[in-house]
C-alpha atoms as a PDB file:
ATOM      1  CA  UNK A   1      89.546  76.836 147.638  1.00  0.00           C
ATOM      2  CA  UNK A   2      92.381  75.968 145.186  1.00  0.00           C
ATOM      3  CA  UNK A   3      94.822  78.121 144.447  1.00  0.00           C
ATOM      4  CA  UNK A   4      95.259  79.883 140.972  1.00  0.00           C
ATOM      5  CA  UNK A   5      97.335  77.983 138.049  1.00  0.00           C
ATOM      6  CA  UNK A   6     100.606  79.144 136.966  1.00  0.00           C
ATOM      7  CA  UNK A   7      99.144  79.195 133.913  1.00  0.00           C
ATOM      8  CA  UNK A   8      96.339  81.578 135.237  1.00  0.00           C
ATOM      9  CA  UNK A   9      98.835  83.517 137.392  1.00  0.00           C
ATOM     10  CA  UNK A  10     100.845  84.192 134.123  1.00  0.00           C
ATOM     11  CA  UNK A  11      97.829  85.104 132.104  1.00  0.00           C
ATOM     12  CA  UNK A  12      96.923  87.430 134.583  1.00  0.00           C
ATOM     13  CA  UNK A  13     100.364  89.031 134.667  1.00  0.00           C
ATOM     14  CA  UNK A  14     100.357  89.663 131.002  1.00  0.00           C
ATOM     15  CA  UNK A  15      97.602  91.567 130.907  1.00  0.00           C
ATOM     16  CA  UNK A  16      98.499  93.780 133.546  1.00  0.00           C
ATOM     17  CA  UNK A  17     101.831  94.060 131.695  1.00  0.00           C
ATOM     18  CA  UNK A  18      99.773  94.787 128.443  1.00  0.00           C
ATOM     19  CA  UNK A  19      97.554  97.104 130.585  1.00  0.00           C
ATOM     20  CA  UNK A  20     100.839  99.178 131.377  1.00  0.00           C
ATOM     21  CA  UNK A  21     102.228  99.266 128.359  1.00  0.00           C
ATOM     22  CA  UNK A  22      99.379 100.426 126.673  1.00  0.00           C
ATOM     23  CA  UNK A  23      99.158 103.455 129.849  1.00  0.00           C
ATOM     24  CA  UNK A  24     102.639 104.436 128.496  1.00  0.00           C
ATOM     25  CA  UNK A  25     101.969 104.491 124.831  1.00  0.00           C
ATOM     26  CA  UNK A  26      98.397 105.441 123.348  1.00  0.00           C
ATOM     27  CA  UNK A  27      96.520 108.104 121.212  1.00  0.00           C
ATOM     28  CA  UNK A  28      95.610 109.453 124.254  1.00  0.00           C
ATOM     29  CA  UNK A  29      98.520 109.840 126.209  1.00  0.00           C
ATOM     30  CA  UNK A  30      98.347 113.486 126.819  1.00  0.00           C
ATOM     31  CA  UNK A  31      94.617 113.939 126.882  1.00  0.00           C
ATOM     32  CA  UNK A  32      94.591 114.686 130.568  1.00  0.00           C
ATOM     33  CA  UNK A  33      98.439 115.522 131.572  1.00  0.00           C
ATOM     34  CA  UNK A  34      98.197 118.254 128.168  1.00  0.00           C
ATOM     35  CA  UNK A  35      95.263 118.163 126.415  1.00  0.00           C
ATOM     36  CA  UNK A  36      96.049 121.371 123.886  1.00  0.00           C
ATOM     37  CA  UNK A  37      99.500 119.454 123.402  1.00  0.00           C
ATOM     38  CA  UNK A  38      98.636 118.767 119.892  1.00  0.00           C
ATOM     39  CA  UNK A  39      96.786 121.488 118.870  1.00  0.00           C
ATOM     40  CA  UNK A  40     100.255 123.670 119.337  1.00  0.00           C
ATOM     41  CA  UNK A  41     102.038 121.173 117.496  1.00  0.00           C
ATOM     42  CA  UNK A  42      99.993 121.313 114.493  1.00  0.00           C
ATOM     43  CA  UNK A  43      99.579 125.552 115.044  1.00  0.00           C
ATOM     44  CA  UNK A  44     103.307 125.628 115.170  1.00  0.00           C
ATOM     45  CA  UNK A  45     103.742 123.313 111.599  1.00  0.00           C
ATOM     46  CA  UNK A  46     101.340 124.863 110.222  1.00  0.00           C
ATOM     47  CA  UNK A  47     101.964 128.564 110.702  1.00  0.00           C
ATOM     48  CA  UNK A  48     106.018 127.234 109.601  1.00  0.00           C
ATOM     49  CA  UNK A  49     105.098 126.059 106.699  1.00  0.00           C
ATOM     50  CA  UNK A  50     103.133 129.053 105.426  1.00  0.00           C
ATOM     51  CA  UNK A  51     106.489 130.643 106.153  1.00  0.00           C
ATOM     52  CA  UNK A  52     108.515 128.596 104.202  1.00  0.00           C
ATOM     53  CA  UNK A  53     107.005 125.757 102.137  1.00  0.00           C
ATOM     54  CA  UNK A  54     110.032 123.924 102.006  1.00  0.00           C
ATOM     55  CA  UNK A  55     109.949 123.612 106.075  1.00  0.00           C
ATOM     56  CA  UNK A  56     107.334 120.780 105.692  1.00  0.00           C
ATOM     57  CA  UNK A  57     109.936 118.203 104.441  1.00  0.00           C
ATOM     58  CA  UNK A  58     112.448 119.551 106.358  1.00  0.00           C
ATOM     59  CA  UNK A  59     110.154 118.353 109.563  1.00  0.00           C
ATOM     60  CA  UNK A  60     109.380 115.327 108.111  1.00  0.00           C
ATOM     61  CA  UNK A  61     113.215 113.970 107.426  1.00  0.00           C
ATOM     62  CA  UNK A  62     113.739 115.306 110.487  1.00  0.00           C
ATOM     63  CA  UNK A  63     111.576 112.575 111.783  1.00  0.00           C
ATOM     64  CA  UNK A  64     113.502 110.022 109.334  1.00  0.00           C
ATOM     65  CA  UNK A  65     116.562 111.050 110.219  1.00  0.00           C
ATOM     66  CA  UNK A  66     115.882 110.206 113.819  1.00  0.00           C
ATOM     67  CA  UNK A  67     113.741 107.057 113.518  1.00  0.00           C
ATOM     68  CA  UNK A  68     116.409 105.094 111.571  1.00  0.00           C
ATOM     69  CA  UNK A  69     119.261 105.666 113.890  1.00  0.00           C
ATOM     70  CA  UNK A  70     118.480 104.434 117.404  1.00  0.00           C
ATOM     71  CA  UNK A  71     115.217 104.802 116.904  1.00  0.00           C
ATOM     72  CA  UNK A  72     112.356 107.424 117.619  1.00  0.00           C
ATOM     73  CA  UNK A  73     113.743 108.956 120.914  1.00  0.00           C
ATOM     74  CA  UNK A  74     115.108 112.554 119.618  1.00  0.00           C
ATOM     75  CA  UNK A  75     118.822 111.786 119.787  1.00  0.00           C
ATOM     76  CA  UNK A  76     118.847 113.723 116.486  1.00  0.00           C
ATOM     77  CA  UNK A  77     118.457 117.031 118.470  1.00  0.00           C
ATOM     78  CA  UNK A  78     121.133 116.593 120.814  1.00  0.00           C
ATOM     79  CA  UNK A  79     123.737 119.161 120.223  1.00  0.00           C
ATOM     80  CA  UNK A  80     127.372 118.252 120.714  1.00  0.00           C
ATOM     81  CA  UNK A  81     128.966 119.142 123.900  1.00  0.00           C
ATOM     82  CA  UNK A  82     133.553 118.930 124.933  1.00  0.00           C
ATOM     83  CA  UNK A  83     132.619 115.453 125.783  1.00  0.00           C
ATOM     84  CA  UNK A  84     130.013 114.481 123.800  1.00  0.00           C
ATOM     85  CA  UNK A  85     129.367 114.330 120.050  1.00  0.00           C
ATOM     86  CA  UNK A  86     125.565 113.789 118.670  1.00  0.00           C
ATOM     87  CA  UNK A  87     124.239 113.398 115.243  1.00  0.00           C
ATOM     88  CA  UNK A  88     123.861 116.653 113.904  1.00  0.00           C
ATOM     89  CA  UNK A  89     127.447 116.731 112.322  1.00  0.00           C
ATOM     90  CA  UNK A  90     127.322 113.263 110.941  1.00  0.00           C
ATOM     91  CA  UNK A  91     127.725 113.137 107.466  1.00  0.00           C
ATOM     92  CA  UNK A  92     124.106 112.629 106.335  1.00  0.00           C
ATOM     93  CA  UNK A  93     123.135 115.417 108.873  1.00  0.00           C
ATOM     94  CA  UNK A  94     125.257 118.352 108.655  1.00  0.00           C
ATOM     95  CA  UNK A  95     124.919 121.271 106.665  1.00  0.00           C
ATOM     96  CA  UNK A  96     121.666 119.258 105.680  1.00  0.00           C
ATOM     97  CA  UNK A  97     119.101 118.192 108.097  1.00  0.00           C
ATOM     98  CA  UNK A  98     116.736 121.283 108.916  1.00  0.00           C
ATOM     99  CA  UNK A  99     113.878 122.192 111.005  1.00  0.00           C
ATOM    100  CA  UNK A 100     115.343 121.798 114.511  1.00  0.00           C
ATOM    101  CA  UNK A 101     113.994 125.547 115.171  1.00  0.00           C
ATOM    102  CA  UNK A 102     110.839 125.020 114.513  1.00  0.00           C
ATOM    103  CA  UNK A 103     110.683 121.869 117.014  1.00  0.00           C
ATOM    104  CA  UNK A 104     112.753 124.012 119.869  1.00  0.00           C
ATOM    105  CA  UNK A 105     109.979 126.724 119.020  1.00  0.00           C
ATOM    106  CA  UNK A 106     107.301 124.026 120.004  1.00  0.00           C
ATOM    107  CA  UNK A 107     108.661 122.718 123.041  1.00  0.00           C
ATOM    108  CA  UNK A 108     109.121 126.151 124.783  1.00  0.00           C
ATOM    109  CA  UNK A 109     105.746 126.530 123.828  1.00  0.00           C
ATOM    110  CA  UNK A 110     104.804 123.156 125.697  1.00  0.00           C
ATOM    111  CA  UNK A 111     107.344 123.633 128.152  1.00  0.00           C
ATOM    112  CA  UNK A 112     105.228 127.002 129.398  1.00  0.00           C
ATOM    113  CA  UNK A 113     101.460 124.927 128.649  1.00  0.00           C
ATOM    114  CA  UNK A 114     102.827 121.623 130.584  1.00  0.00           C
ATOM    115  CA  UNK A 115     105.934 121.365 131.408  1.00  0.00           C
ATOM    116  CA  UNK A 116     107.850 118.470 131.768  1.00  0.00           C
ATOM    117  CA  UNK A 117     105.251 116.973 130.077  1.00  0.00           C
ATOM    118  CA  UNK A 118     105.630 116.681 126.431  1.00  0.00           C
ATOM    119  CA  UNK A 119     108.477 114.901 124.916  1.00  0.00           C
ATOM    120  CA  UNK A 120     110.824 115.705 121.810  1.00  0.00           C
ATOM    121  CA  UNK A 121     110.871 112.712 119.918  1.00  0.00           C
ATOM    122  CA  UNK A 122     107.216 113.129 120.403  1.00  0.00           C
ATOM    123  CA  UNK A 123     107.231 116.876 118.545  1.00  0.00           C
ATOM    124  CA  UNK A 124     109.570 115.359 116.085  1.00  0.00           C
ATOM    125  CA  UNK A 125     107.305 112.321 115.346  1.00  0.00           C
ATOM    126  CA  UNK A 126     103.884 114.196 115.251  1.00  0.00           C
ATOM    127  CA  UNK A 127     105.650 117.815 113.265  1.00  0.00           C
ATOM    128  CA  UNK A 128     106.366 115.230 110.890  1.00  0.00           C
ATOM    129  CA  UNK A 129     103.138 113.966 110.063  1.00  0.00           C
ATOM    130  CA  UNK A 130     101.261 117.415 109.802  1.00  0.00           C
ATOM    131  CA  UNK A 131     103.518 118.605 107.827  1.00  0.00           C
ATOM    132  CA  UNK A 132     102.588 115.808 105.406  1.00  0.00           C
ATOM    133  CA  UNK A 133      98.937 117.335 106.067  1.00  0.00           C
ATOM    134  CA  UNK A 134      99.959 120.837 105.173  1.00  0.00           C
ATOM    135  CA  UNK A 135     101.481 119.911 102.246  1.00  0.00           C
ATOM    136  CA  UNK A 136      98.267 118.238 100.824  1.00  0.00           C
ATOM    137  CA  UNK A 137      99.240 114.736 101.693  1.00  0.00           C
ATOM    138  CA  UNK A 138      97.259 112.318 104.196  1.00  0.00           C
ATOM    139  CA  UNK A 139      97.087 112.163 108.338  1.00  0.00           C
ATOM    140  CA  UNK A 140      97.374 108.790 110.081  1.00  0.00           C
ATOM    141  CA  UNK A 141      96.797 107.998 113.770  1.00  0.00           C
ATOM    142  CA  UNK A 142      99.986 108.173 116.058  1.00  0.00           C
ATOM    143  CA  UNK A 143     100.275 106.452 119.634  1.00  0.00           C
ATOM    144  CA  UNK A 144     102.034 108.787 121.955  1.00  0.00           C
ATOM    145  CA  UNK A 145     104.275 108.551 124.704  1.00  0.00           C
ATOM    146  CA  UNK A 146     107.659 108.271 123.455  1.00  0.00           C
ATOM    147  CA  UNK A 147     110.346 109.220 125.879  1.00  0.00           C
ATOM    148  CA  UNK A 148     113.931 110.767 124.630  1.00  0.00           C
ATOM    149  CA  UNK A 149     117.304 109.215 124.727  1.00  0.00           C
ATOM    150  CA  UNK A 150     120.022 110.277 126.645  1.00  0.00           C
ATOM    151  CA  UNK A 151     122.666 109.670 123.929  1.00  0.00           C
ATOM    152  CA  UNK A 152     122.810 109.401 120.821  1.00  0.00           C
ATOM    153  CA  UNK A 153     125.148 107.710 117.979  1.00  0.00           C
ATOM    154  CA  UNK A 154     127.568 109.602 115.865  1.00  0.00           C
ATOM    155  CA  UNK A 155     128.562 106.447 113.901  1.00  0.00           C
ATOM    156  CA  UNK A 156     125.298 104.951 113.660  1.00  0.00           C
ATOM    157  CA  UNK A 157     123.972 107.964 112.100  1.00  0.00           C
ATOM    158  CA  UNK A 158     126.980 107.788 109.445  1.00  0.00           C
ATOM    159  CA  UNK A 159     126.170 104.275 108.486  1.00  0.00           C
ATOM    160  CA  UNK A 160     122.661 103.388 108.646  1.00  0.00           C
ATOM    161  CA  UNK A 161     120.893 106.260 106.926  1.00  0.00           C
ATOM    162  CA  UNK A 162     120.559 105.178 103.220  1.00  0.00           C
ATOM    163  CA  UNK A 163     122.444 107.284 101.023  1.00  0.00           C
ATOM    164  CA  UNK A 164     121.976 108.838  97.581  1.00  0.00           C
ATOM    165  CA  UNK A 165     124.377 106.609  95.680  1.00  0.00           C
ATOM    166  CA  UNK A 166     122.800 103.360  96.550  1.00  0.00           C
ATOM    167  CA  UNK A 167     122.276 100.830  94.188  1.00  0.00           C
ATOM    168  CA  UNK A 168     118.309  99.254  94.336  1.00  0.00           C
ATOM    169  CA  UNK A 169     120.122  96.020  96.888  1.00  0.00           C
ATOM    170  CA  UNK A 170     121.574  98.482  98.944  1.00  0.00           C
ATOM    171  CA  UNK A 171     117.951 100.308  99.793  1.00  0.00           C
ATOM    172  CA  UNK A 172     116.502  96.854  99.989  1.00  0.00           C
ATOM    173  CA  UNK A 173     119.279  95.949 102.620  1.00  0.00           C
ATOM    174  CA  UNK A 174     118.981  99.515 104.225  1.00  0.00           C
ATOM    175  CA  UNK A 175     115.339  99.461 104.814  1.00  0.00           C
ATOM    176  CA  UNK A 176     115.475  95.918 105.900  1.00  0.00           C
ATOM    177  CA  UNK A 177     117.715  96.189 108.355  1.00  0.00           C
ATOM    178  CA  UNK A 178     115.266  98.364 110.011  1.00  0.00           C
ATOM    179  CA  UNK A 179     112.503  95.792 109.752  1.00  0.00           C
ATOM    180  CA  UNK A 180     110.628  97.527 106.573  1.00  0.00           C
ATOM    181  CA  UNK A 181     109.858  95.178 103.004  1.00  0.00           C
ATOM    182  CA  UNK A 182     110.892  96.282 100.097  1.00  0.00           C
ATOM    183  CA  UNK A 183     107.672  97.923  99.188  1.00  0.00           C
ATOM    184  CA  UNK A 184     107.719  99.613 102.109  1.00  0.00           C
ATOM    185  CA  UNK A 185     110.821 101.188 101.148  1.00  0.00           C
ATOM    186  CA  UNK A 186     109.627 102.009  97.554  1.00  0.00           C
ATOM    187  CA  UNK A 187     106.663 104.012  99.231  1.00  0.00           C
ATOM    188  CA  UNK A 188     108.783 105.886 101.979  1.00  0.00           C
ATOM    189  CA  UNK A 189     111.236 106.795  99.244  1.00  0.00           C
ATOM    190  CA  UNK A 190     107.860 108.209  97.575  1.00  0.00           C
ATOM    191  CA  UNK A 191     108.421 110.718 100.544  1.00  0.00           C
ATOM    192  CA  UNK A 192     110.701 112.661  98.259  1.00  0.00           C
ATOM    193  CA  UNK A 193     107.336 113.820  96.656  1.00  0.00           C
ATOM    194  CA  UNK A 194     108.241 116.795  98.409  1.00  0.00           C
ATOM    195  CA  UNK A 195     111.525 118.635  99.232  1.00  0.00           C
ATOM    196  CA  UNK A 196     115.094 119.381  97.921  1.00  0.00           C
ATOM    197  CA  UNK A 197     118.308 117.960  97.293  1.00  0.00           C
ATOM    198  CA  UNK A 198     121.903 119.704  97.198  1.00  0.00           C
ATOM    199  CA  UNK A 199     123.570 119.929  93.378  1.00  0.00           C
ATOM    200  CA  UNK A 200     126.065 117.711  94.908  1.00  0.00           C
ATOM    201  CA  UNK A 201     123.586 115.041  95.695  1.00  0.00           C
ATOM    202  CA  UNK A 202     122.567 114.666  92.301  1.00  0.00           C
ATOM    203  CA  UNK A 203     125.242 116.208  89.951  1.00  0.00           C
ATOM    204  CA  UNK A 204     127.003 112.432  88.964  1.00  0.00           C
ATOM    205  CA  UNK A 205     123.655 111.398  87.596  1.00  0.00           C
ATOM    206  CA  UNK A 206     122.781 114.241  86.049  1.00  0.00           C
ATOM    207  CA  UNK A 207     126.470 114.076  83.800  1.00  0.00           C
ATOM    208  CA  UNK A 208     127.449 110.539  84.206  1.00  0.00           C
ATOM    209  CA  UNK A 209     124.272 108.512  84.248  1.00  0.00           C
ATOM    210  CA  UNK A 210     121.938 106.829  80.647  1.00  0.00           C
ATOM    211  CA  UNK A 211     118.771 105.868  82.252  1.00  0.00           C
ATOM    212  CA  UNK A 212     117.891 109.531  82.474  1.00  0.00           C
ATOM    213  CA  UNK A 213     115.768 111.717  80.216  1.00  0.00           C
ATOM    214  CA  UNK A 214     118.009 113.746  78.367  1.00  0.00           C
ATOM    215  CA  UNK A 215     116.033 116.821  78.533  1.00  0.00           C
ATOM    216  CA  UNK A 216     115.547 116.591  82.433  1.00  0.00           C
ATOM    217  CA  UNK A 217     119.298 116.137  82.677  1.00  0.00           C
ATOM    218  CA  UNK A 218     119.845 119.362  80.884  1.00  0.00           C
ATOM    219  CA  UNK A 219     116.891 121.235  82.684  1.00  0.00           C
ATOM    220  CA  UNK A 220     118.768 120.264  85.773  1.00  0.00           C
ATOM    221  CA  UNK A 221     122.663 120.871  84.582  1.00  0.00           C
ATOM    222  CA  UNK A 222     122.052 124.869  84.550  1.00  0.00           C
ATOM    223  CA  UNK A 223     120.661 124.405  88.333  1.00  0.00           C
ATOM    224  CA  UNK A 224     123.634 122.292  89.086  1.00  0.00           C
ATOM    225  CA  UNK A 225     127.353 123.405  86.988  1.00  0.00           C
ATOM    226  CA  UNK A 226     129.772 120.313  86.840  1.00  0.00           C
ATOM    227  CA  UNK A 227     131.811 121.597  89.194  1.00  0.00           C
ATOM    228  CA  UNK A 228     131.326 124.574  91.696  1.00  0.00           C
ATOM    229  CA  UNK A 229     127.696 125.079  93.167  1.00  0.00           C
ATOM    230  CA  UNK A 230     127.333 122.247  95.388  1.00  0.00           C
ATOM    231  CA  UNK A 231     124.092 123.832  97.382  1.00  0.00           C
ATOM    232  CA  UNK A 232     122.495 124.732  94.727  1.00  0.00           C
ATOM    233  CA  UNK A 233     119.198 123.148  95.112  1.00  0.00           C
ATOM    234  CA  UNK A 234     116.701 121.467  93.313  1.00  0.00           C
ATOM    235  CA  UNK A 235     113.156 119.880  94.005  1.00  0.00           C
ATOM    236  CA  UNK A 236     113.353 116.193  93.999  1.00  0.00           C
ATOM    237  CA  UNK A 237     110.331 116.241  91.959  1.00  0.00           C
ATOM    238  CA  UNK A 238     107.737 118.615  89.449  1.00  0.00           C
ATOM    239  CA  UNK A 239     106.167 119.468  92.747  1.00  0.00           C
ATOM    240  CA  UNK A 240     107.956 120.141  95.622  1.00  0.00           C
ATOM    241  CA  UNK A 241     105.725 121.798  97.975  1.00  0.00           C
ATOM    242  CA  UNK A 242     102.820 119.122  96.998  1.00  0.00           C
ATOM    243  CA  UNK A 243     102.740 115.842  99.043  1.00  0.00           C
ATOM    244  CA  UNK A 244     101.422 114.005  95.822  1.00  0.00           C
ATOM    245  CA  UNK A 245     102.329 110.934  92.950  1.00  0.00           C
ATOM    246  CA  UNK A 246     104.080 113.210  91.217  1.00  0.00           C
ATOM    247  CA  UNK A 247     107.384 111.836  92.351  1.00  0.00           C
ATOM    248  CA  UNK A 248     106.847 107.770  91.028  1.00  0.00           C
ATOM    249  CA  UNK A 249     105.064 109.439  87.400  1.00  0.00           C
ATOM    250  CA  UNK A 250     108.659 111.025  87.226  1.00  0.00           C
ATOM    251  CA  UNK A 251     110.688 107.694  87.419  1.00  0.00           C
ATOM    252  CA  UNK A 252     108.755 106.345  85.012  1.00  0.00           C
ATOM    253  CA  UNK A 253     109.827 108.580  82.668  1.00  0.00           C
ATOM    254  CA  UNK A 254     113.377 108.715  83.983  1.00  0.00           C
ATOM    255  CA  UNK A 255     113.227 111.933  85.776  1.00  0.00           C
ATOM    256  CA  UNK A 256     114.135 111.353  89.190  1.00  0.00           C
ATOM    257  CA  UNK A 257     116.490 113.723  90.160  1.00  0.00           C
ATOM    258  CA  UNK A 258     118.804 111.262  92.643  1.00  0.00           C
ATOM    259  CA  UNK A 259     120.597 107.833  91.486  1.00  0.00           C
ATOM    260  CA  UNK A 260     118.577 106.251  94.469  1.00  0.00           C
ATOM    261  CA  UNK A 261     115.121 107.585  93.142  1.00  0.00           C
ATOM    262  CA  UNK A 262     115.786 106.159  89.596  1.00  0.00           C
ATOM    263  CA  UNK A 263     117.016 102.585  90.853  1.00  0.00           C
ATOM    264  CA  UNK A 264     113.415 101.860  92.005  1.00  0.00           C
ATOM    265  CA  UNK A 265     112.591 102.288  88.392  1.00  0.00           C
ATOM    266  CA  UNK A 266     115.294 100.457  86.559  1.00  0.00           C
ATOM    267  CA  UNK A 267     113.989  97.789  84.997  1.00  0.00           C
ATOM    268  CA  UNK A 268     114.347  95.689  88.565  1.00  0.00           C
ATOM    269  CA  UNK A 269     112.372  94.198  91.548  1.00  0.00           C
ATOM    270  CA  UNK A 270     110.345  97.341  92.182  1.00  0.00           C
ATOM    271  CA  UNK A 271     109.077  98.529  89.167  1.00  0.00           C
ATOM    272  CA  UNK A 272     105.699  97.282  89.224  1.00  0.00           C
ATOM    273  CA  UNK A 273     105.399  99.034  92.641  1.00  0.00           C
ATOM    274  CA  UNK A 274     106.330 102.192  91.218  1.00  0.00           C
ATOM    275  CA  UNK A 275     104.085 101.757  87.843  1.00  0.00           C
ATOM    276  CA  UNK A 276     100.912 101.255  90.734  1.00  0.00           C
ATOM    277  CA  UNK A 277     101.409 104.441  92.761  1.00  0.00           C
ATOM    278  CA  UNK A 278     102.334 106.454  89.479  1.00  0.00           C
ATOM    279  CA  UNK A 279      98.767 105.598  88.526  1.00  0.00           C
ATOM    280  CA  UNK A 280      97.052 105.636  91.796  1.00  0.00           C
ATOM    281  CA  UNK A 281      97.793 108.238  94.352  1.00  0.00           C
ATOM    282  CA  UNK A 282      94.926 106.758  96.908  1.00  0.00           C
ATOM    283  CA  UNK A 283      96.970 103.561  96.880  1.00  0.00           C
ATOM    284  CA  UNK A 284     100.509 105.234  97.578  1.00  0.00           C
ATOM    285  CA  UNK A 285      98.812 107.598 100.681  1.00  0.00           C
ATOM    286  CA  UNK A 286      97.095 104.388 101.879  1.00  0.00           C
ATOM    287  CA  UNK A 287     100.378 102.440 101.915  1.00  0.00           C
ATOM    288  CA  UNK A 288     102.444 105.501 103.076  1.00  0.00           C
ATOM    289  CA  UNK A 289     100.540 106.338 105.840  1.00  0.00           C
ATOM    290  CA  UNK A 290     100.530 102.652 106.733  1.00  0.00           C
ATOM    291  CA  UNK A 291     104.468 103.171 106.506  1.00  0.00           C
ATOM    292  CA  UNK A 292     104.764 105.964 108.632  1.00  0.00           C
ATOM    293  CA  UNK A 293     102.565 104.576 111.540  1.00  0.00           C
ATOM    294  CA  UNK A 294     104.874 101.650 111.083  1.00  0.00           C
ATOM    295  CA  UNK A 295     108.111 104.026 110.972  1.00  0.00           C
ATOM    296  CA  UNK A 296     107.101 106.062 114.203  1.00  0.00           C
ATOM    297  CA  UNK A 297     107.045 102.653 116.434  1.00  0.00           C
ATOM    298  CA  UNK A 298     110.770 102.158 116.250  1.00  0.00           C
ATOM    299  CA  UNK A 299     112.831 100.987 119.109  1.00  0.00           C
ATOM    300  CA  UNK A 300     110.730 103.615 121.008  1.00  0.00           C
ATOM    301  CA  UNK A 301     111.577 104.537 124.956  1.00  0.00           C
ATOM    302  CA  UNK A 302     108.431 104.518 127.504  1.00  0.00           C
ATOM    303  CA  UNK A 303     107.439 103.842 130.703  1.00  0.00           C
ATOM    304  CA  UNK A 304     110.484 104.960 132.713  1.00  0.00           C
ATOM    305  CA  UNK A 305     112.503 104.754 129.760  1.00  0.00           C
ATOM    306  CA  UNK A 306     114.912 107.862 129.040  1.00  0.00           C
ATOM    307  CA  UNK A 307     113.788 111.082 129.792  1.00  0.00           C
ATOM    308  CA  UNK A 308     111.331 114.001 129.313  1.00  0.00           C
ATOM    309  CA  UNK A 309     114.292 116.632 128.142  1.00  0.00           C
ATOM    310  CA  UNK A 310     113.299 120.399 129.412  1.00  0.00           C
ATOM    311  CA  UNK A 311     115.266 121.320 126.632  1.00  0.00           C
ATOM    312  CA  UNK A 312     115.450 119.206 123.329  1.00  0.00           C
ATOM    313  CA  UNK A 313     119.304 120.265 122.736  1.00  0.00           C
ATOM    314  CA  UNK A 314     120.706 118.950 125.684  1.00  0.00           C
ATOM    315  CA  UNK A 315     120.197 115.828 128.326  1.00  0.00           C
ATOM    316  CA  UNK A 316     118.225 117.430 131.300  1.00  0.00           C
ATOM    317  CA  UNK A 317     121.481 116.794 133.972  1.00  0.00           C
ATOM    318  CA  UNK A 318     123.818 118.513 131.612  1.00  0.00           C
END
């Protein structure tokens, strides 16, 4: 009997390989090891944003905030440590990023159901998307089985999370770098549909900037003083607590509230994106959920990858 090809032999490895991979990551990676694990995730969003409407964005840039640093793996919710320091007091992070109680919340919860089970970045990934649900906004399917880091990057966090001062080529660049086109940027930007920002965010183009609607500007100058005030907050669009359009109608009548919201509408590259989910809200939850999925895949851990932290603060030998 001859022997098998190379070319078999590799074929055959390959899909064992793909077989594995897709044990380690899949929809239903905790139907048997937790099957109620995301039923308490959703229970726990849920019943937090009732609380507090605002939470639901909170969760979900909590989710950015991880994704686009080394990836999906939780190193957002490391705390710092005498010989460690994490993300939470980078600049685009501190005093800023919320939700981290609600996600600690869940994984006690899990930790008593399963433990060792369940992982953070997991939490973090699927809090994120239903709190898009609870805000009126659509679901999209989520493979599971993300592992957490043990580390996370300080510096990284400082540079490559795009900022509110960036010009319309410095989003483009931002996003890219991360492997996302540019109207995949314009619709996760439309993620400001809900939320806040801090006066000092948005107080330059409120006083200093012309492609702004003069009464908006006003509306939003007793909110935020010219000097003084810097927390004051304000929702990034008409309807904060609605996942909804709401936020591209604005720029296109120069009300967004942040000099990066208004340079997608600014007479550039992305303006025809904008003008089509202003008008179309089915198209911009299509493409955003499409985003998200998309979002959630980065530089993931799995497999024997990282860890399953008992506790989402710390790395489980510290």
């Amino acid at each position: 009997m001859a022997s098998p090809s190379v070319f078999s032999l590799f074929c055959m490895f390959s899909f064992l390989l793909g077989m594995a991979n897709a044990h380690y990551f899949s929809q239903n990676f905790y139907r048997r090891s937790c099957p109620r694990a995301l039923s308490v995730i959703r229970t726990a969003v849920y019943k937090a944003v009732a609380k507090e409407r605002r939470m639901g964005a909170s969760l979900l840039r909590l989710h950015f905030h991880d994704c686009f640093v080394l990836g999906c793996d939780a190193s957002i919710l490391l705390d710092d440590t005498a010989t460690f320091t994490g993300e939470k007091t980078a600049g685009p992070n501190n005093n800023s990023v919320r939700g981290y109680e609600v996600i600690d919340t869940i994984k006690s919860q899990l930790e008593s159901l399963c433990p060792g089970v369940v992982s953070c970045a997991d939490i973090v990934t699927v809090a994120a998307r239903d709190s898009v649900v609870a805000l009126g906004g659509p679901t999209w399917s989520l493979k599971l089985g993300r592992r957490d880091s043990t580390t996370a990057s300080f510096s990284t966090a400082n540079t490559d999370l795009p900022g509110a001062s960036l010009n319309l080529d410095g989003l483009i660049s931002a996003f890219d770098k991360k492997g996302f086109t540019a109207k995949e940027m314009v619709v996760l930007s439309g993620t400001h549909t809900i939320g806040v920002a801090q006066c000092k965010n948005f107080r330059g183009r409120i006083y200093n900037e012309n492609n702004i609607n003069a009464a908006f500007a006003r509306s939003k100058q007793r909110i935020c003083p010219n000097s003084g005030g810097d927390e004051n907050l304000s929702g990034l669009d008409g309807t904060p607590n609605r996942f909804d359009n709401v936020y591209f109608k604005s720029l296109t009548e120069k009300k967004g509230l942040l000099h990066s919201d208004q340079q997608l509408y600014n007479g550039g590259s992305t303006d025809s994106i904008v003008e089509t989910y202003s008008t179309s809200s089915t198209a911009f939850f299509t493409d955003v959920a499409n985003a998200m999925i998309k979002m959630a895949n980065l530089n993931l851990l799995t497999g024997t990858q990282g860890e399953i932290r008992t506790n989402c603060g710390k790395i489980n030998r510290s």
